[in-house]
C-alpha atoms as a PDB file:
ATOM      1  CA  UNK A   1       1.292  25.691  16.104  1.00  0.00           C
ATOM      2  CA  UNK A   2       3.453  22.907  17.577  1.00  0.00           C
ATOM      3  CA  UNK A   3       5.456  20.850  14.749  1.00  0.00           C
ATOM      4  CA  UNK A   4       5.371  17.119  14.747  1.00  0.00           C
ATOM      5  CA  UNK A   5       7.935  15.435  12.713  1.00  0.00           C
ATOM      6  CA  UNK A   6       7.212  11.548  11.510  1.00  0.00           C
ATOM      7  CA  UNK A   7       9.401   8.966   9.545  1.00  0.00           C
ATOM      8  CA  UNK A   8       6.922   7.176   9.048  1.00  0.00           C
ATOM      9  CA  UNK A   9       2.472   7.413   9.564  1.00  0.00           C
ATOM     10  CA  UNK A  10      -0.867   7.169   8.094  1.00  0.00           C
ATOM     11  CA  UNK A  11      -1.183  11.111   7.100  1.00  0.00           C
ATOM     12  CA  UNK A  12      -4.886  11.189   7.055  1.00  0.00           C
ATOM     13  CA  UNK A  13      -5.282   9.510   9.887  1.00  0.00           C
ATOM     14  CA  UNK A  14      -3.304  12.414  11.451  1.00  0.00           C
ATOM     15  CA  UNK A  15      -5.251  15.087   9.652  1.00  0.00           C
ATOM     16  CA  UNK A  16      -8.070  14.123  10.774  1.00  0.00           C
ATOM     17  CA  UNK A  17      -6.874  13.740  14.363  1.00  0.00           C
ATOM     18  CA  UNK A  18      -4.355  16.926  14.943  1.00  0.00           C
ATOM     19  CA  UNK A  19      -4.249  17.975  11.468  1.00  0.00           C
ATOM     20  CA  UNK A  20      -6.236  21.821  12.454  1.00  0.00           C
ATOM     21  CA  UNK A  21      -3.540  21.656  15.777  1.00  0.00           C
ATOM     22  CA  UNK A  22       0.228  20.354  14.773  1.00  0.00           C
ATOM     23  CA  UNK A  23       2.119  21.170  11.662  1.00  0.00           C
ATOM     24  CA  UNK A  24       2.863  18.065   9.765  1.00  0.00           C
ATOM     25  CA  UNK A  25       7.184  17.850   9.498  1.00  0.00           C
ATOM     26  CA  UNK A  26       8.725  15.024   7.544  1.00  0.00           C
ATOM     27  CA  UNK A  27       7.641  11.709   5.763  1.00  0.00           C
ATOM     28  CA  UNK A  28      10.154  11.767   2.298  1.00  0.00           C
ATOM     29  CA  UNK A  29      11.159   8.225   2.755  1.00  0.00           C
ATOM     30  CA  UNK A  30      14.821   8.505   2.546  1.00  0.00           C
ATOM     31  CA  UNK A  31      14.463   5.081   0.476  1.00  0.00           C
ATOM     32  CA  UNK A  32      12.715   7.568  -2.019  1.00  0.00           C
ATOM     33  CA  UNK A  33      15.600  10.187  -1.559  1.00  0.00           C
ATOM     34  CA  UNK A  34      17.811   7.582  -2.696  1.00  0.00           C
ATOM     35  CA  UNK A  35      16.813   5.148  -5.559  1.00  0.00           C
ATOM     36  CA  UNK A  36      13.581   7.347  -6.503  1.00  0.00           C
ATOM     37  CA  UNK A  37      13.637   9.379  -9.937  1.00  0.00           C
ATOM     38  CA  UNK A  38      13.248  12.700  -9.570  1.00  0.00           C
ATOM     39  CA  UNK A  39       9.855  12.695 -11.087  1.00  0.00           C
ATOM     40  CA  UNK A  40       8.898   9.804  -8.222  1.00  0.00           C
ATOM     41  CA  UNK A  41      10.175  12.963  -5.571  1.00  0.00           C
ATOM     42  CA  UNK A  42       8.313  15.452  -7.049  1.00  0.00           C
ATOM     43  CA  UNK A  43       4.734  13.361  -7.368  1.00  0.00           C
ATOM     44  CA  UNK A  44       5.280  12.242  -3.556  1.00  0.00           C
ATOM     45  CA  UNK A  45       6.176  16.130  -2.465  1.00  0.00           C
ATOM     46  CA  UNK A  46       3.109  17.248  -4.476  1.00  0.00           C
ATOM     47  CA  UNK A  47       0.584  14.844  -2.754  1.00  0.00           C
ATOM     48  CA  UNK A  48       1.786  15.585   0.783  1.00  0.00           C
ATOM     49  CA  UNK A  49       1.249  19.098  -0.181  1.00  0.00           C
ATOM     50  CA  UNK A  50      -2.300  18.309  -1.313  1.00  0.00           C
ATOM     51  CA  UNK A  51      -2.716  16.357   1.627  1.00  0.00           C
ATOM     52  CA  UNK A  52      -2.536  19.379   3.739  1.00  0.00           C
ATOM     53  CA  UNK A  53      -2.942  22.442   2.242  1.00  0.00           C
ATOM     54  CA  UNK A  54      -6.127  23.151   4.060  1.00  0.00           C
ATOM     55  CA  UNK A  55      -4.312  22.693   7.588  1.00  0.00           C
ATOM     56  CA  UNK A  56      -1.654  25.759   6.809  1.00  0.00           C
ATOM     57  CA  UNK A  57       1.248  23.507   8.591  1.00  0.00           C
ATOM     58  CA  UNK A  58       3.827  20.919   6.967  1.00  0.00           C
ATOM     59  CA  UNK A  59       6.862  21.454   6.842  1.00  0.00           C
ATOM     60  CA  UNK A  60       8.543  19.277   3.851  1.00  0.00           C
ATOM     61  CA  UNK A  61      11.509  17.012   5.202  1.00  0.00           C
ATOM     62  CA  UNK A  62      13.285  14.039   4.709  1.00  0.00           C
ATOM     63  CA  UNK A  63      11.685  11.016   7.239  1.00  0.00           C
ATOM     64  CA  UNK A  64      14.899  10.908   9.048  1.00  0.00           C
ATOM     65  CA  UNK A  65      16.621  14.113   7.486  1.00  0.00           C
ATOM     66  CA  UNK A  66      17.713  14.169   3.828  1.00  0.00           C
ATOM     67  CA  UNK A  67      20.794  12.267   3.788  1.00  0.00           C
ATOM     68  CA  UNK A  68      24.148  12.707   2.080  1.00  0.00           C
ATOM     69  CA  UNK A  69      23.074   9.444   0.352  1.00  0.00           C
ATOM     70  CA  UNK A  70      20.160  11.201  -1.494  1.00  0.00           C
ATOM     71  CA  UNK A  71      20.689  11.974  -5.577  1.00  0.00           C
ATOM     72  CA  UNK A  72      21.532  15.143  -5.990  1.00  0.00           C
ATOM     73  CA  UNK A  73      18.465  15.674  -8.761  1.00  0.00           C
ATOM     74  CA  UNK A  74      15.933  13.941  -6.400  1.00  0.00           C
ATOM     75  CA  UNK A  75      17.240  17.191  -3.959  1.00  0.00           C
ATOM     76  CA  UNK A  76      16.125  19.215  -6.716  1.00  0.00           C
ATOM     77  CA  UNK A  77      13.237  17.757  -7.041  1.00  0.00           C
ATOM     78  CA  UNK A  78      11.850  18.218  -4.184  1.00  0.00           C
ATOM     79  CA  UNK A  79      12.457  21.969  -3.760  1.00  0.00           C
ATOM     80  CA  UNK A  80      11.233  22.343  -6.908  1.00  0.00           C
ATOM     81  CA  UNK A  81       7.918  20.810  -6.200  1.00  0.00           C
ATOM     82  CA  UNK A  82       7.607  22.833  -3.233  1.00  0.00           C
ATOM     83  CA  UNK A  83       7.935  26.312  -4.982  1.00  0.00           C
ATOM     84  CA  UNK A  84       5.849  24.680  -7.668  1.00  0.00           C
ATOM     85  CA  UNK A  85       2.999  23.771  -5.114  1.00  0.00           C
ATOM     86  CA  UNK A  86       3.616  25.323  -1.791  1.00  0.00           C
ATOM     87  CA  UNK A  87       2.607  28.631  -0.377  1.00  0.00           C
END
């Protein structure tokens, strides 16, 4: 499987097109990273895990890399909901 990382897209739209064929890499808006609450991080992480769970490829990111701007907690959230929810 061939990853293809994105800043910014319409995820369904690229399930449904290469979603069995490319892993998913990326899409945590940095904005999000930065002024989000950690619970905001953690509800976005989740849904992009439900999002594809059936494909077997995403790879959990930043949009444009997690930036030494992001809050330290919102970090933490977002590992967190990936042991919480990911495989």
């Amino acid at each position: 499987m061939i990853a293809a990382h994105f800043d910014r897209t319409d995820r369904k739209q690229f399930k449904e097109m290469c979603g069995h064929n490319l892993c998913f890499w990326g899409d945590v808006p940095g904005s999000l990273m930065v002024t989000g609450t950690p619970s905001e991080v953690k509800d976005y992480v989740k849904e992009l895990i439900e999002d594809f769970a059936d494909t077997g490829g995403l790879i959990v990111d930043g949009a444009n890399a997690i930036t030494g701007e992001a809050r330290p907690e919102n970090v933490m959230a977002l590992r967190e909901a990936v042991d919480e929810c990911g495989v």
